[in-house]
N, C-alpha and C. Protein backbone atom coordinates (compact mmCIF):
# COMPACT_ATOMS: atom_id res chain seq x y z
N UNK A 1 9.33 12.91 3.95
CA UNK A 1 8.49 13.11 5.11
C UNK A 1 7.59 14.32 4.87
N UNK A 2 6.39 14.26 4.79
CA UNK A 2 5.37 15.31 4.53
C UNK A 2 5.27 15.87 5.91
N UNK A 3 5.08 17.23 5.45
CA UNK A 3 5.28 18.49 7.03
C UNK A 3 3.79 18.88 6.89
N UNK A 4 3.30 19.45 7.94
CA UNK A 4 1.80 20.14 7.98
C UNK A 4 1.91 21.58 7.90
N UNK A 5 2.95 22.20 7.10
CA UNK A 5 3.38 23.61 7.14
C UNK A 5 2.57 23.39 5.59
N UNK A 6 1.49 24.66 5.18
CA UNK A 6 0.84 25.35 3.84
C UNK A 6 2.05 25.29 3.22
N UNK A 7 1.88 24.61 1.54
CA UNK A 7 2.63 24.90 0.53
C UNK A 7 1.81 25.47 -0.72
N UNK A 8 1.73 26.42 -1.28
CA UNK A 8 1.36 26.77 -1.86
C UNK A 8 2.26 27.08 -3.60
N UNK A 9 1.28 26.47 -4.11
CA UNK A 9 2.41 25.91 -5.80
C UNK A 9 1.54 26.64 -7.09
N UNK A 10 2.52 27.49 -7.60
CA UNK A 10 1.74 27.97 -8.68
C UNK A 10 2.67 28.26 -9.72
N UNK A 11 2.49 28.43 -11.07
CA UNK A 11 3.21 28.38 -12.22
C UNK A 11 4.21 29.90 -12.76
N UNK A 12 5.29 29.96 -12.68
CA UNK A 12 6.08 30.91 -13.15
C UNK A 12 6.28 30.97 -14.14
N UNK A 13 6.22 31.46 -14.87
CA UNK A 13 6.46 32.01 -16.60
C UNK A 13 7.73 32.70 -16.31
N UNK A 14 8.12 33.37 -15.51
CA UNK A 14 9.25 33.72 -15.93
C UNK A 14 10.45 32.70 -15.23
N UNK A 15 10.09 32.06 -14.54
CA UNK A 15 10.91 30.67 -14.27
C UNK A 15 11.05 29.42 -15.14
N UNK A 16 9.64 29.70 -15.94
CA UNK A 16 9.54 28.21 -16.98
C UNK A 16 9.20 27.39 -16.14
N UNK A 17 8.72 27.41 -14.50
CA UNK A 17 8.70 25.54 -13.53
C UNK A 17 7.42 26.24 -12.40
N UNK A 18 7.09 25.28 -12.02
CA UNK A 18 6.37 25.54 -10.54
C UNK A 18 6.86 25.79 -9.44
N UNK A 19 6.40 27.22 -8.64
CA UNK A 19 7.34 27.34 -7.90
C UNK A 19 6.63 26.89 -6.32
N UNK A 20 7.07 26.34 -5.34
CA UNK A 20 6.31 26.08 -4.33
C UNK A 20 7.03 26.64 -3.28
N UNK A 21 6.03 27.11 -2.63
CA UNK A 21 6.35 28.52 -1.08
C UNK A 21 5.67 27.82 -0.33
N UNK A 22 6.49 28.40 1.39
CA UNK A 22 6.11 27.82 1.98
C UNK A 22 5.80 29.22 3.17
N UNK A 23 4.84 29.73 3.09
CA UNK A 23 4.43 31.20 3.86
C UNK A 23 5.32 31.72 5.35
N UNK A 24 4.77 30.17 5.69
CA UNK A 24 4.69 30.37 7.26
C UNK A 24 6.34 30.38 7.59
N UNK A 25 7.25 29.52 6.87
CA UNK A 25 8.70 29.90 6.76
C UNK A 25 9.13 30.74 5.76
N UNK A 26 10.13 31.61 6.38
CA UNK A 26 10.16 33.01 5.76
C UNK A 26 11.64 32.04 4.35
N UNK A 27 11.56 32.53 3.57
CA UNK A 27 12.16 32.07 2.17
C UNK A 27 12.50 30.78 2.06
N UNK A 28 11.73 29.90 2.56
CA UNK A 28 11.26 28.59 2.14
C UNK A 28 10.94 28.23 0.99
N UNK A 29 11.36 27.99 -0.14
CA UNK A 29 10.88 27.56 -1.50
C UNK A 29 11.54 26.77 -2.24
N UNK A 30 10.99 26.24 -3.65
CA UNK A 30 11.92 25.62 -4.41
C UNK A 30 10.99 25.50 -5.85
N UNK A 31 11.56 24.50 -6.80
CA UNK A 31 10.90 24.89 -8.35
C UNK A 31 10.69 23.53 -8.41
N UNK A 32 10.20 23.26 -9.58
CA UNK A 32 10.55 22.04 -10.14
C UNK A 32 9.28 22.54 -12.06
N UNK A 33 10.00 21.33 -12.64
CA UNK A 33 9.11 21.09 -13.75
C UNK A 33 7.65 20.81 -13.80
N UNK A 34 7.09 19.96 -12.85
CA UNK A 34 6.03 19.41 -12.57
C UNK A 34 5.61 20.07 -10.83
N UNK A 35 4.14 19.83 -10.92
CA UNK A 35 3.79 20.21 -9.31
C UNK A 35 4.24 19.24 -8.39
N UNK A 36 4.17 18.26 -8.66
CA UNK A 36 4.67 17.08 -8.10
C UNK A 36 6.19 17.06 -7.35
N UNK A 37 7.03 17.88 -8.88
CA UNK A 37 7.95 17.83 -8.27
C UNK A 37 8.54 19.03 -7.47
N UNK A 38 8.19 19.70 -7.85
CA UNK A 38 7.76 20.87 -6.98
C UNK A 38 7.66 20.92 -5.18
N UNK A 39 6.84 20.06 -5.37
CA UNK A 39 6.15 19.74 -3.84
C UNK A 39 7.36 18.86 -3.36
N UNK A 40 7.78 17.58 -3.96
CA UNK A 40 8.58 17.16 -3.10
C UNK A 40 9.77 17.37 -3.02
N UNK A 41 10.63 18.50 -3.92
CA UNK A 41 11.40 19.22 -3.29
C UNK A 41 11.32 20.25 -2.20
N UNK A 42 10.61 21.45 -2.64
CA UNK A 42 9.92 21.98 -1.15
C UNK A 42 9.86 21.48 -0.25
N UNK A 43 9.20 19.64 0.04
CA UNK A 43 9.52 18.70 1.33
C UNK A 43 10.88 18.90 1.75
N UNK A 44 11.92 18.66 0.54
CA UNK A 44 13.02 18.84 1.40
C UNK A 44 13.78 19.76 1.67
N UNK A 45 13.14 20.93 1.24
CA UNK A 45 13.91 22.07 1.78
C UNK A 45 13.32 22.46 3.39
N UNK A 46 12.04 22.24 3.22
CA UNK A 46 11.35 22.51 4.41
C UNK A 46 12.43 21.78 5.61
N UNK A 47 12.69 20.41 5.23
CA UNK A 47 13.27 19.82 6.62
C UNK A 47 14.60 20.45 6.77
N UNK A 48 15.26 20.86 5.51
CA UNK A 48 16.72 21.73 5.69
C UNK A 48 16.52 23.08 6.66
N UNK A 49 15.46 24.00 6.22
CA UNK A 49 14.82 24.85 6.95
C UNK A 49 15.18 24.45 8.58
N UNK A 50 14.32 23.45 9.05
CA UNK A 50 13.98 23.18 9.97
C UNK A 50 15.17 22.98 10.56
N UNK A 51 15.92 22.18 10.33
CA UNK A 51 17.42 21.35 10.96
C UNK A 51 17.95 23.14 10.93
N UNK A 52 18.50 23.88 10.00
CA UNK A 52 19.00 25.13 10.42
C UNK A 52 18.23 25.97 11.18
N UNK A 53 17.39 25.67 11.62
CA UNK A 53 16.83 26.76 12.60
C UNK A 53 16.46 26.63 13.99
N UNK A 54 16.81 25.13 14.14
CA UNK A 54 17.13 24.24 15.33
C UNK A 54 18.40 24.59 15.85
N UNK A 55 19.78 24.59 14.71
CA UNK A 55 20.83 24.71 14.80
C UNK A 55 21.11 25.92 15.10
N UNK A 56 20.59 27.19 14.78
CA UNK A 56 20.58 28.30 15.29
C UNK A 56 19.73 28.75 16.45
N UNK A 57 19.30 27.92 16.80
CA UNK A 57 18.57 28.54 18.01
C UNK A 57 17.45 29.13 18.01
N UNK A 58 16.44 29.12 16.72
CA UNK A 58 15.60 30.08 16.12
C UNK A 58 14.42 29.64 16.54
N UNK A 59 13.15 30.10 16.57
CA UNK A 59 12.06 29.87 17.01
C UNK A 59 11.63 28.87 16.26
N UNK A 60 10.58 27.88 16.17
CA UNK A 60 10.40 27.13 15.11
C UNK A 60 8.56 27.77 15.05
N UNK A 61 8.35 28.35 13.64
CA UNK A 61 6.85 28.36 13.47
C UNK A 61 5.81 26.99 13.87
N UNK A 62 5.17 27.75 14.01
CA UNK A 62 3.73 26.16 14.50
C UNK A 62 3.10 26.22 13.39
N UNK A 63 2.71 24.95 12.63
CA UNK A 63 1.97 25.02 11.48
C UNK A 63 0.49 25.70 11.51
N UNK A 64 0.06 26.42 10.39
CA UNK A 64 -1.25 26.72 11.03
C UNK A 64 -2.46 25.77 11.39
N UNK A 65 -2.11 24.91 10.85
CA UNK A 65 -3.03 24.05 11.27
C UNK A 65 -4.52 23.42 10.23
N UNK A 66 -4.51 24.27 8.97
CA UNK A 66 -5.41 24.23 7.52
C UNK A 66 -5.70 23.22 7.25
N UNK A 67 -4.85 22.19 7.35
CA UNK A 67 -4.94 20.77 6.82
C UNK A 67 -5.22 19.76 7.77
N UNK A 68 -5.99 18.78 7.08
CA UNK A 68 -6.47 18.06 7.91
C UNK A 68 -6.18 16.88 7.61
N UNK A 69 -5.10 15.50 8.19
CA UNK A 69 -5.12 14.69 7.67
C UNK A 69 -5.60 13.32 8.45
N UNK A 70 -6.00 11.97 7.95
CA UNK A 70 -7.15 11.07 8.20
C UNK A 70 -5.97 10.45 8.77
């Protein structure tokens, strides 16, 4: 399930993988080999994110809104 929360993916050398962040949730991230995969792990951490912060009672960020989809 693609989220409208900024992911932003860029290459670690000292990781060896791509790492993809997710700003607007505070230590939201994950790696992968490829950007690709990268991204769609990040998808699913994002929704783990989400489900624990529901579960705690926590505010949920509002996406900023950057993206625009058709």
């Amino acid at each position: 399930m693609a989220t409208r929360y900024e992911v932003i993916i860029y290459w670690s050398t000292e990781d060896d993988s791509f790492i993809a962040e997710v700003p607007e949730l505070p230590g939201c991230a994950s790696d992968g080999k490829t950007r690709a995969q990268a991204l769609k792990n990040v998808e699913a951490i994002i929704q783990e994110w989400i489900a624990t912060a529901k579960e705690l009672g926590r505010p949920m960020p509002k996406p900023k809104g950057r993206l625009v989809f058709a």
